[in-house]
C-alpha atoms as a PDB file:
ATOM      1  CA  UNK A   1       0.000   0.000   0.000  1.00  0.00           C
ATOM      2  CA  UNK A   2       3.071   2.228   0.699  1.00  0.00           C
ATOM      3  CA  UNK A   3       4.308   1.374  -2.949  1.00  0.00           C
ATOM      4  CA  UNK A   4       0.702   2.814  -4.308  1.00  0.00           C
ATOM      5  CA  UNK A   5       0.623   6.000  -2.588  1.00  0.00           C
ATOM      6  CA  UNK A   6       4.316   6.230  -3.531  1.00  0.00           C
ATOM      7  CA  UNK A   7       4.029   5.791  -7.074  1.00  0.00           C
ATOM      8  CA  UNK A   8       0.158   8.000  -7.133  1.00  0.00           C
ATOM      9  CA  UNK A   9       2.333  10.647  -5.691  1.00  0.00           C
ATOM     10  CA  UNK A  10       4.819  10.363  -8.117  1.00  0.00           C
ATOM     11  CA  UNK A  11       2.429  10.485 -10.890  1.00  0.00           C
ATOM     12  CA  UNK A  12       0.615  13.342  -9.283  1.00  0.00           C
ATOM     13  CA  UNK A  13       3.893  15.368  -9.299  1.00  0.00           C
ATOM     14  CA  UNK A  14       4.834  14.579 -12.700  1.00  0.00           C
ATOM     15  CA  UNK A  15       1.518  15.689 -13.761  1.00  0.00           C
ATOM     16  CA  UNK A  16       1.681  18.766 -11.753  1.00  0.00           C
ATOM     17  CA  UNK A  17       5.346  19.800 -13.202  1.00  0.00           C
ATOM     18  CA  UNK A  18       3.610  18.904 -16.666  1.00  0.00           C
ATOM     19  CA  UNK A  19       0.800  20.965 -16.094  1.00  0.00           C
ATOM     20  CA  UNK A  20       3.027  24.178 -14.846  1.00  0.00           C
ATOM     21  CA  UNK A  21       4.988  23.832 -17.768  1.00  0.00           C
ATOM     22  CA  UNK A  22       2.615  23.748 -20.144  1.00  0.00           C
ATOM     23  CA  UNK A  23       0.633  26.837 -18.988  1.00  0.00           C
ATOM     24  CA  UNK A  24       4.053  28.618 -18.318  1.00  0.00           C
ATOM     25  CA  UNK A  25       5.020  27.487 -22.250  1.00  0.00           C
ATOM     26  CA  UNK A  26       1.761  28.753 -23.488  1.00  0.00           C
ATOM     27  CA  UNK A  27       1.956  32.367 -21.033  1.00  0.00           C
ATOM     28  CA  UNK A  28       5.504  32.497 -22.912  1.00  0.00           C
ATOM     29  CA  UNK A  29       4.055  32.105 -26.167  1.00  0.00           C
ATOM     30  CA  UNK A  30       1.535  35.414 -25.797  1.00  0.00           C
ATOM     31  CA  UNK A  31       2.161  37.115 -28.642  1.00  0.00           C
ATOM     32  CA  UNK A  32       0.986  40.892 -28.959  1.00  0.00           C
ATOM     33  CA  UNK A  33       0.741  42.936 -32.288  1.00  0.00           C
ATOM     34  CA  UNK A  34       3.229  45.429 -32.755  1.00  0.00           C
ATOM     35  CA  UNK A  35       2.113  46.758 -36.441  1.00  0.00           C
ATOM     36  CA  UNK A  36      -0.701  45.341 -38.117  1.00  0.00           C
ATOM     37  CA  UNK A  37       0.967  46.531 -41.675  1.00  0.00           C
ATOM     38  CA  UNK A  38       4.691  47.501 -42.237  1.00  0.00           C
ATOM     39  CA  UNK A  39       6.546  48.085 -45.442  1.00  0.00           C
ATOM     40  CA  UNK A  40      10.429  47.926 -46.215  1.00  0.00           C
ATOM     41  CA  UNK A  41      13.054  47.116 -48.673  1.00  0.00           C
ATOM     42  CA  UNK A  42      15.463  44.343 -48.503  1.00  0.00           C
ATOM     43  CA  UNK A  43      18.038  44.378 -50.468  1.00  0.00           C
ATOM     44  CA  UNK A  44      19.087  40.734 -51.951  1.00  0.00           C
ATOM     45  CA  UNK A  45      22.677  41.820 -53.842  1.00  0.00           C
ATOM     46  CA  UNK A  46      24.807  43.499 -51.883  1.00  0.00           C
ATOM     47  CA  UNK A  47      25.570  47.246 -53.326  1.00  0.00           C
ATOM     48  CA  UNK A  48      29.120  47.033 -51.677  1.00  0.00           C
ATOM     49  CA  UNK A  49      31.430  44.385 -52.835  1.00  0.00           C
ATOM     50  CA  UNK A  50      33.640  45.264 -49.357  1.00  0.00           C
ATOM     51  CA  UNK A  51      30.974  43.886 -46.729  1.00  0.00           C
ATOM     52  CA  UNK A  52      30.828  40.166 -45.658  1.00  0.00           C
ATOM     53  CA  UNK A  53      29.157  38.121 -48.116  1.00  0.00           C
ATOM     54  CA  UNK A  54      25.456  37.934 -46.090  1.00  0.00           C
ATOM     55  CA  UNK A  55      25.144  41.743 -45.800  1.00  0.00           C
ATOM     56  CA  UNK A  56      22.770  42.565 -48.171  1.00  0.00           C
ATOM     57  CA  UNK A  57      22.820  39.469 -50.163  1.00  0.00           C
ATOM     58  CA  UNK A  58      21.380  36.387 -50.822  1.00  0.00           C
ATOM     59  CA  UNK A  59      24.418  34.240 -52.718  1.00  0.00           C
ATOM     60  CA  UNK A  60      24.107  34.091 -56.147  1.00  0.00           C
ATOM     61  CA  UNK A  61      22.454  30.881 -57.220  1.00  0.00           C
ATOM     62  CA  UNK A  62      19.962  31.156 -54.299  1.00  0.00           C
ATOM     63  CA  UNK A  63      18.781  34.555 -55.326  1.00  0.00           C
ATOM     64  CA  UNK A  64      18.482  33.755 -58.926  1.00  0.00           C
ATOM     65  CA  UNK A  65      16.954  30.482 -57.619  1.00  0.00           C
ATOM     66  CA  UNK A  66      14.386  33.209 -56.017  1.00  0.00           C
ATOM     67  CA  UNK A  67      13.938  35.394 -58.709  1.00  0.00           C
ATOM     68  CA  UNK A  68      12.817  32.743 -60.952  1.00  0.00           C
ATOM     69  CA  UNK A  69      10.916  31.208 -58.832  1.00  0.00           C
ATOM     70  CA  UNK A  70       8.801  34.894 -58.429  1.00  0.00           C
ATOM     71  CA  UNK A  71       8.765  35.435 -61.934  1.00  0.00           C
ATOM     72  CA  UNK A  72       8.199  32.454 -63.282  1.00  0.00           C
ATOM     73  CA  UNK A  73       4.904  32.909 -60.781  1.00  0.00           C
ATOM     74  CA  UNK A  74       3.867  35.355 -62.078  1.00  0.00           C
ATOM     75  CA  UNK A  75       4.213  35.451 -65.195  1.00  0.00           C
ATOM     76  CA  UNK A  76       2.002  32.067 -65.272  1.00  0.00           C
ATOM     77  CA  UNK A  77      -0.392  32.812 -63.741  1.00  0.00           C
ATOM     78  CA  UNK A  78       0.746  29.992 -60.798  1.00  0.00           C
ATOM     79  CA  UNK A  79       0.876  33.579 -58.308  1.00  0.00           C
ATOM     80  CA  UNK A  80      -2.062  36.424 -58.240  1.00  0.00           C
ATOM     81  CA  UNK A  81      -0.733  38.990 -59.180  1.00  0.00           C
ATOM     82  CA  UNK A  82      -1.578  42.799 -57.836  1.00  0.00           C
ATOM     83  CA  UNK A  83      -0.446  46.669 -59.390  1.00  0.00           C
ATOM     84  CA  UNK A  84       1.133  49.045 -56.617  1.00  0.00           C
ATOM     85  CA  UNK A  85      -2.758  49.535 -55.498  1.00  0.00           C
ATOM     86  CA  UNK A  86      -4.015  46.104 -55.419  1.00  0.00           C
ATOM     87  CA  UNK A  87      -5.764  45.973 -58.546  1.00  0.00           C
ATOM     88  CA  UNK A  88      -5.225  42.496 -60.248  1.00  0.00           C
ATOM     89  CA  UNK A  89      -3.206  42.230 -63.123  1.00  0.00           C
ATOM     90  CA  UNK A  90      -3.349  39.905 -65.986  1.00  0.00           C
ATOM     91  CA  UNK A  91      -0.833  37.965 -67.366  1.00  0.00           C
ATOM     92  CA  UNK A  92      -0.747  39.974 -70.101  1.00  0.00           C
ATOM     93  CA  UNK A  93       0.126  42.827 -67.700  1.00  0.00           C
ATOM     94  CA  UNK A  94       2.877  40.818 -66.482  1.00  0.00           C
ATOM     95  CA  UNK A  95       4.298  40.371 -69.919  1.00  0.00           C
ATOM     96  CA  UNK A  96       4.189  43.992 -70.454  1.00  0.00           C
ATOM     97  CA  UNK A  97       5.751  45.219 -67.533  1.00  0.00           C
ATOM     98  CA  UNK A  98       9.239  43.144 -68.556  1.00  0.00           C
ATOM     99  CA  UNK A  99       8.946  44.334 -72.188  1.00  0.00           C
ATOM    100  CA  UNK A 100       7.130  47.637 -72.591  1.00  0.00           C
ATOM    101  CA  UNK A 101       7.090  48.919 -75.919  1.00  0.00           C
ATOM    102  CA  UNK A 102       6.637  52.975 -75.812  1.00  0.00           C
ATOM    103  CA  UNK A 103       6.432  55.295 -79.117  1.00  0.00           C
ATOM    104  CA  UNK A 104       8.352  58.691 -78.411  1.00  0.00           C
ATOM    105  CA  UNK A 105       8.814  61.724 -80.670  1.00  0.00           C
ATOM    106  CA  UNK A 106      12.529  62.609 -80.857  1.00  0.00           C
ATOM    107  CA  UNK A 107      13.876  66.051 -82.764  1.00  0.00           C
ATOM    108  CA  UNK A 108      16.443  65.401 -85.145  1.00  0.00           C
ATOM    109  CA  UNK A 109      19.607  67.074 -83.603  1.00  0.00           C
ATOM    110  CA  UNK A 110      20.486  68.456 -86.920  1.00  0.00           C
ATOM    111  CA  UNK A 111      18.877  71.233 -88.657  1.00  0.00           C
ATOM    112  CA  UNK A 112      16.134  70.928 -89.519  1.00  0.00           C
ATOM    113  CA  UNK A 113      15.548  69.474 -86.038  1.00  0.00           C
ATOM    114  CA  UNK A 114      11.939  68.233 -87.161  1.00  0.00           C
ATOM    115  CA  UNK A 115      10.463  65.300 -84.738  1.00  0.00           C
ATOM    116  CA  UNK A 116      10.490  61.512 -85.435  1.00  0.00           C
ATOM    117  CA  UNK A 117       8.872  58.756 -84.162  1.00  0.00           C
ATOM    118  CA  UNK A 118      10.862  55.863 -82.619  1.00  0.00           C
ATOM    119  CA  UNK A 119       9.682  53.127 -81.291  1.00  0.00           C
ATOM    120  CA  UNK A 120      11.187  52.109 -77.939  1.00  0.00           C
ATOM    121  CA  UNK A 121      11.321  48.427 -76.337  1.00  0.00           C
ATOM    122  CA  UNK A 122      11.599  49.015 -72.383  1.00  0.00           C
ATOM    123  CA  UNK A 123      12.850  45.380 -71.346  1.00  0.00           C
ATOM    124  CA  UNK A 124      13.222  44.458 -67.530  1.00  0.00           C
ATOM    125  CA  UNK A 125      16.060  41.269 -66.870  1.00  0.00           C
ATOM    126  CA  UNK A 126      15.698  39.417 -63.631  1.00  0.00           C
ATOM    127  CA  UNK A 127      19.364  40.611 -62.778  1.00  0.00           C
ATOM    128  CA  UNK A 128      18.223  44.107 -62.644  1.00  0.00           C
ATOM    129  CA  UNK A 129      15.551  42.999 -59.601  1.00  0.00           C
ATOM    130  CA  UNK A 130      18.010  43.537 -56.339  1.00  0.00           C
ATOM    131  CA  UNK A 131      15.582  44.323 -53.758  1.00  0.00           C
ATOM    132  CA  UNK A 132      12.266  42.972 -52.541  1.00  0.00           C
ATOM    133  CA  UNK A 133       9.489  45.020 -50.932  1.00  0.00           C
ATOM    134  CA  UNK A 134       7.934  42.832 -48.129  1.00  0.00           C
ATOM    135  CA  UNK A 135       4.706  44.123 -46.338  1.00  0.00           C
ATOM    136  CA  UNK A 136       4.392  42.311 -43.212  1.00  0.00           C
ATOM    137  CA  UNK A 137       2.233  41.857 -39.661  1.00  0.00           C
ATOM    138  CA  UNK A 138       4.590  41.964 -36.771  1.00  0.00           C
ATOM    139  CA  UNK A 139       3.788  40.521 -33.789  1.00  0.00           C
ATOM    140  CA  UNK A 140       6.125  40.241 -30.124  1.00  0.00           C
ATOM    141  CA  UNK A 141       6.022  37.614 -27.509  1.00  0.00           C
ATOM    142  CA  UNK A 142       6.981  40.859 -24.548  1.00  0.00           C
ATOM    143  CA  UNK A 143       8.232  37.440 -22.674  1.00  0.00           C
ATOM    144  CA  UNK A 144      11.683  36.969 -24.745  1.00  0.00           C
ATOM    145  CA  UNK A 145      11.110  39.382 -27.250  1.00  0.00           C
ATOM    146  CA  UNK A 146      10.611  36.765 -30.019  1.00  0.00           C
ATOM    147  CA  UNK A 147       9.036  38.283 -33.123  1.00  0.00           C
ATOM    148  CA  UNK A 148       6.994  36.423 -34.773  1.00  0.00           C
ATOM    149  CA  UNK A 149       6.292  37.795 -38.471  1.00  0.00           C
ATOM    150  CA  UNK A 150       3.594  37.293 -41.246  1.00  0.00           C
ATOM    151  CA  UNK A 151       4.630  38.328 -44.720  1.00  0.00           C
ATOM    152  CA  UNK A 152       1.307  39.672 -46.438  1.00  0.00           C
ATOM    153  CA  UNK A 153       2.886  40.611 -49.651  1.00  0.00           C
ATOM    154  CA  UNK A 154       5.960  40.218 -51.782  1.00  0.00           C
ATOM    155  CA  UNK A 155       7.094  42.680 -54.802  1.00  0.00           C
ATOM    156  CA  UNK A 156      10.012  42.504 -56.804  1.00  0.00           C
ATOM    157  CA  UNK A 157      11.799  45.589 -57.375  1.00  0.00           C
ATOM    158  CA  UNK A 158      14.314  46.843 -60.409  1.00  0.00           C
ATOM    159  CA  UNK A 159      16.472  49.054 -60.927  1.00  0.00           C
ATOM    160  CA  UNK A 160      16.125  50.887 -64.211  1.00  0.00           C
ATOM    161  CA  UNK A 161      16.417  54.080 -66.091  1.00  0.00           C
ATOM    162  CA  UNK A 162      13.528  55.813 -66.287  1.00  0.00           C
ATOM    163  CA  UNK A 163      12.684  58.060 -69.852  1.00  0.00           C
ATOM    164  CA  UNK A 164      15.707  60.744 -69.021  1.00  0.00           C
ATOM    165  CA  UNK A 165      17.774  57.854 -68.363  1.00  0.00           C
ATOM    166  CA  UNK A 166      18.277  58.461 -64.482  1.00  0.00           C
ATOM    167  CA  UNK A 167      18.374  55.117 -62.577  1.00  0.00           C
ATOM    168  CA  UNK A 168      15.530  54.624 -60.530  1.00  0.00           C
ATOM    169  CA  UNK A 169      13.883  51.522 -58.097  1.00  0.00           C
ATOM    170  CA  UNK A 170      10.907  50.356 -59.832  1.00  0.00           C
ATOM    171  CA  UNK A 171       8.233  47.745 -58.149  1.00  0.00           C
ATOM    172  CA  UNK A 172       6.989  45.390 -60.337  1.00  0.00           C
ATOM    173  CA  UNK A 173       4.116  43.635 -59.266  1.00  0.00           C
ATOM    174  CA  UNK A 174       2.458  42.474 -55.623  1.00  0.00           C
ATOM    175  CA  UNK A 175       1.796  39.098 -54.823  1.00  0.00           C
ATOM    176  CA  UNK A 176      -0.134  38.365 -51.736  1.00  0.00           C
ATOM    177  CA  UNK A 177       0.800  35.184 -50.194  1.00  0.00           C
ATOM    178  CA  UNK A 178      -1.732  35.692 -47.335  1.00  0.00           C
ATOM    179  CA  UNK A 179      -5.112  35.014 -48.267  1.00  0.00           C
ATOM    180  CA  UNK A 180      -6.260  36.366 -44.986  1.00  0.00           C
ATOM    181  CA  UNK A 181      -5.306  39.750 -46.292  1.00  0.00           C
ATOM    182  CA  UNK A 182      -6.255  39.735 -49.269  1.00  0.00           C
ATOM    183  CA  UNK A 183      -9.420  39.390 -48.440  1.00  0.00           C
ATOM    184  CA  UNK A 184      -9.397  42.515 -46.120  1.00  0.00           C
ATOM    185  CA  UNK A 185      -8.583  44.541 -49.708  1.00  0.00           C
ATOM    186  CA  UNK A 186     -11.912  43.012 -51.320  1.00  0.00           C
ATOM    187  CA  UNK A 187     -10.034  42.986 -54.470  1.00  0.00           C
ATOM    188  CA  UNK A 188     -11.189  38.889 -54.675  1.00  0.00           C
END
Protein backbone atom coordinates (compact mmCIF):
# COMPACT_ATOMS: atom_id res chain seq x y z
CA UNK A 1 0.00 0.00 0.00
CA UNK A 2 3.07 2.23 0.70
CA UNK A 3 4.31 1.37 -2.95
CA UNK A 4 0.70 2.81 -4.31
CA UNK A 5 0.62 6.00 -2.59
CA UNK A 6 4.32 6.23 -3.53
CA UNK A 7 4.03 5.79 -7.07
CA UNK A 8 0.16 8.00 -7.13
CA UNK A 9 2.33 10.65 -5.69
CA UNK A 10 4.82 10.36 -8.12
CA UNK A 11 2.43 10.48 -10.89
CA UNK A 12 0.61 13.34 -9.28
CA UNK A 13 3.89 15.37 -9.30
CA UNK A 14 4.83 14.58 -12.70
CA UNK A 15 1.52 15.69 -13.76
CA UNK A 16 1.68 18.77 -11.75
CA UNK A 17 5.35 19.80 -13.20
CA UNK A 18 3.61 18.90 -16.67
CA UNK A 19 0.80 20.97 -16.09
CA UNK A 20 3.03 24.18 -14.85
CA UNK A 21 4.99 23.83 -17.77
CA UNK A 22 2.62 23.75 -20.14
CA UNK A 23 0.63 26.84 -18.99
CA UNK A 24 4.05 28.62 -18.32
CA UNK A 25 5.02 27.49 -22.25
CA UNK A 26 1.76 28.75 -23.49
CA UNK A 27 1.96 32.37 -21.03
CA UNK A 28 5.50 32.50 -22.91
CA UNK A 29 4.06 32.10 -26.17
CA UNK A 30 1.54 35.41 -25.80
CA UNK A 31 2.16 37.12 -28.64
CA UNK A 32 0.99 40.89 -28.96
CA UNK A 33 0.74 42.94 -32.29
CA UNK A 34 3.23 45.43 -32.75
CA UNK A 35 2.11 46.76 -36.44
CA UNK A 36 -0.70 45.34 -38.12
CA UNK A 37 0.97 46.53 -41.67
CA UNK A 38 4.69 47.50 -42.24
CA UNK A 39 6.55 48.08 -45.44
CA UNK A 40 10.43 47.93 -46.21
CA UNK A 41 13.05 47.12 -48.67
CA UNK A 42 15.46 44.34 -48.50
CA UNK A 43 18.04 44.38 -50.47
CA UNK A 44 19.09 40.73 -51.95
CA UNK A 45 22.68 41.82 -53.84
CA UNK A 46 24.81 43.50 -51.88
CA UNK A 47 25.57 47.25 -53.33
CA UNK A 48 29.12 47.03 -51.68
CA UNK A 49 31.43 44.39 -52.84
CA UNK A 50 33.64 45.26 -49.36
CA UNK A 51 30.97 43.89 -46.73
CA UNK A 52 30.83 40.17 -45.66
CA UNK A 53 29.16 38.12 -48.12
CA UNK A 54 25.46 37.93 -46.09
CA UNK A 55 25.14 41.74 -45.80
CA UNK A 56 22.77 42.57 -48.17
CA UNK A 57 22.82 39.47 -50.16
CA UNK A 58 21.38 36.39 -50.82
CA UNK A 59 24.42 34.24 -52.72
CA UNK A 60 24.11 34.09 -56.15
CA UNK A 61 22.45 30.88 -57.22
CA UNK A 62 19.96 31.16 -54.30
CA UNK A 63 18.78 34.55 -55.33
CA UNK A 64 18.48 33.75 -58.93
CA UNK A 65 16.95 30.48 -57.62
CA UNK A 66 14.39 33.21 -56.02
CA UNK A 67 13.94 35.39 -58.71
CA UNK A 68 12.82 32.74 -60.95
CA UNK A 69 10.92 31.21 -58.83
CA UNK A 70 8.80 34.89 -58.43
CA UNK A 71 8.77 35.43 -61.93
CA UNK A 72 8.20 32.45 -63.28
CA UNK A 73 4.90 32.91 -60.78
CA UNK A 74 3.87 35.35 -62.08
CA UNK A 75 4.21 35.45 -65.20
CA UNK A 76 2.00 32.07 -65.27
CA UNK A 77 -0.39 32.81 -63.74
CA UNK A 78 0.75 29.99 -60.80
CA UNK A 79 0.88 33.58 -58.31
CA UNK A 80 -2.06 36.42 -58.24
CA UNK A 81 -0.73 38.99 -59.18
CA UNK A 82 -1.58 42.80 -57.84
CA UNK A 83 -0.45 46.67 -59.39
CA UNK A 84 1.13 49.05 -56.62
CA UNK A 85 -2.76 49.53 -55.50
CA UNK A 86 -4.02 46.10 -55.42
CA UNK A 87 -5.76 45.97 -58.55
CA UNK A 88 -5.22 42.50 -60.25
CA UNK A 89 -3.21 42.23 -63.12
CA UNK A 90 -3.35 39.90 -65.99
CA UNK A 91 -0.83 37.96 -67.37
CA UNK A 92 -0.75 39.97 -70.10
CA UNK A 93 0.13 42.83 -67.70
CA UNK A 94 2.88 40.82 -66.48
CA UNK A 95 4.30 40.37 -69.92
CA UNK A 96 4.19 43.99 -70.45
CA UNK A 97 5.75 45.22 -67.53
CA UNK A 98 9.24 43.14 -68.56
CA UNK A 99 8.95 44.33 -72.19
CA UNK A 100 7.13 47.64 -72.59
CA UNK A 101 7.09 48.92 -75.92
CA UNK A 102 6.64 52.98 -75.81
CA UNK A 103 6.43 55.30 -79.12
CA UNK A 104 8.35 58.69 -78.41
CA UNK A 105 8.81 61.72 -80.67
CA UNK A 106 12.53 62.61 -80.86
CA UNK A 107 13.88 66.05 -82.76
CA UNK A 108 16.44 65.40 -85.14
CA UNK A 109 19.61 67.07 -83.60
CA UNK A 110 20.49 68.46 -86.92
CA UNK A 111 18.88 71.23 -88.66
CA UNK A 112 16.13 70.93 -89.52
CA UNK A 113 15.55 69.47 -86.04
CA UNK A 114 11.94 68.23 -87.16
CA UNK A 115 10.46 65.30 -84.74
CA UNK A 116 10.49 61.51 -85.44
CA UNK A 117 8.87 58.76 -84.16
CA UNK A 118 10.86 55.86 -82.62
CA UNK A 119 9.68 53.13 -81.29
CA UNK A 120 11.19 52.11 -77.94
CA UNK A 121 11.32 48.43 -76.34
CA UNK A 122 11.60 49.02 -72.38
CA UNK A 123 12.85 45.38 -71.35
CA UNK A 124 13.22 44.46 -67.53
CA UNK A 125 16.06 41.27 -66.87
CA UNK A 126 15.70 39.42 -63.63
CA UNK A 127 19.36 40.61 -62.78
CA UNK A 128 18.22 44.11 -62.64
CA UNK A 129 15.55 43.00 -59.60
CA UNK A 130 18.01 43.54 -56.34
CA UNK A 131 15.58 44.32 -53.76
CA UNK A 132 12.27 42.97 -52.54
CA UNK A 133 9.49 45.02 -50.93
CA UNK A 134 7.93 42.83 -48.13
CA UNK A 135 4.71 44.12 -46.34
CA UNK A 136 4.39 42.31 -43.21
CA UNK A 137 2.23 41.86 -39.66
CA UNK A 138 4.59 41.96 -36.77
CA UNK A 139 3.79 40.52 -33.79
CA UNK A 140 6.12 40.24 -30.12
CA UNK A 141 6.02 37.61 -27.51
CA UNK A 142 6.98 40.86 -24.55
CA UNK A 143 8.23 37.44 -22.67
CA UNK A 144 11.68 36.97 -24.74
CA UNK A 145 11.11 39.38 -27.25
CA UNK A 146 10.61 36.77 -30.02
CA UNK A 147 9.04 38.28 -33.12
CA UNK A 148 6.99 36.42 -34.77
CA UNK A 149 6.29 37.80 -38.47
CA UNK A 150 3.59 37.29 -41.25
CA UNK A 151 4.63 38.33 -44.72
CA UNK A 152 1.31 39.67 -46.44
CA UNK A 153 2.89 40.61 -49.65
CA UNK A 154 5.96 40.22 -51.78
CA UNK A 155 7.09 42.68 -54.80
CA UNK A 156 10.01 42.50 -56.80
CA UNK A 157 11.80 45.59 -57.37
CA UNK A 158 14.31 46.84 -60.41
CA UNK A 159 16.47 49.05 -60.93
CA UNK A 160 16.12 50.89 -64.21
CA UNK A 161 16.42 54.08 -66.09
CA UNK A 162 13.53 55.81 -66.29
CA UNK A 163 12.68 58.06 -69.85
CA UNK A 164 15.71 60.74 -69.02
CA UNK A 165 17.77 57.85 -68.36
CA UNK A 166 18.28 58.46 -64.48
CA UNK A 167 18.37 55.12 -62.58
CA UNK A 168 15.53 54.62 -60.53
CA UNK A 169 13.88 51.52 -58.10
CA UNK A 170 10.91 50.36 -59.83
CA UNK A 171 8.23 47.75 -58.15
CA UNK A 172 6.99 45.39 -60.34
CA UNK A 173 4.12 43.64 -59.27
CA UNK A 174 2.46 42.47 -55.62
CA UNK A 175 1.80 39.10 -54.82
CA UNK A 176 -0.13 38.37 -51.74
CA UNK A 177 0.80 35.18 -50.19
CA UNK A 178 -1.73 35.69 -47.34
CA UNK A 179 -5.11 35.01 -48.27
CA UNK A 180 -6.26 36.37 -44.99
CA UNK A 181 -5.31 39.75 -46.29
CA UNK A 182 -6.26 39.73 -49.27
CA UNK A 183 -9.42 39.39 -48.44
CA UNK A 184 -9.40 42.52 -46.12
CA UNK A 185 -8.58 44.54 -49.71
CA UNK A 186 -11.91 43.01 -51.32
CA UNK A 187 -10.03 42.99 -54.47
CA UNK A 188 -11.19 38.89 -54.68
Amino acid sequence: MVVFYKKSLFLNIIFIIIISFNFSSCKNQRKETITPKIQYDVTIKTPNSHYDWWIQNIPGPQREKLIHLIIEGAKSGKFRTYDYFFHPLSKNDIQNIFADTVVRKIQRKVPPYDLYDSTIIKRIYPKQILKIRFLEKWEINPNDLSFHKIVMGIAPIARVADSKGIPRWQPLFWIIPNKKFLNSLNIE
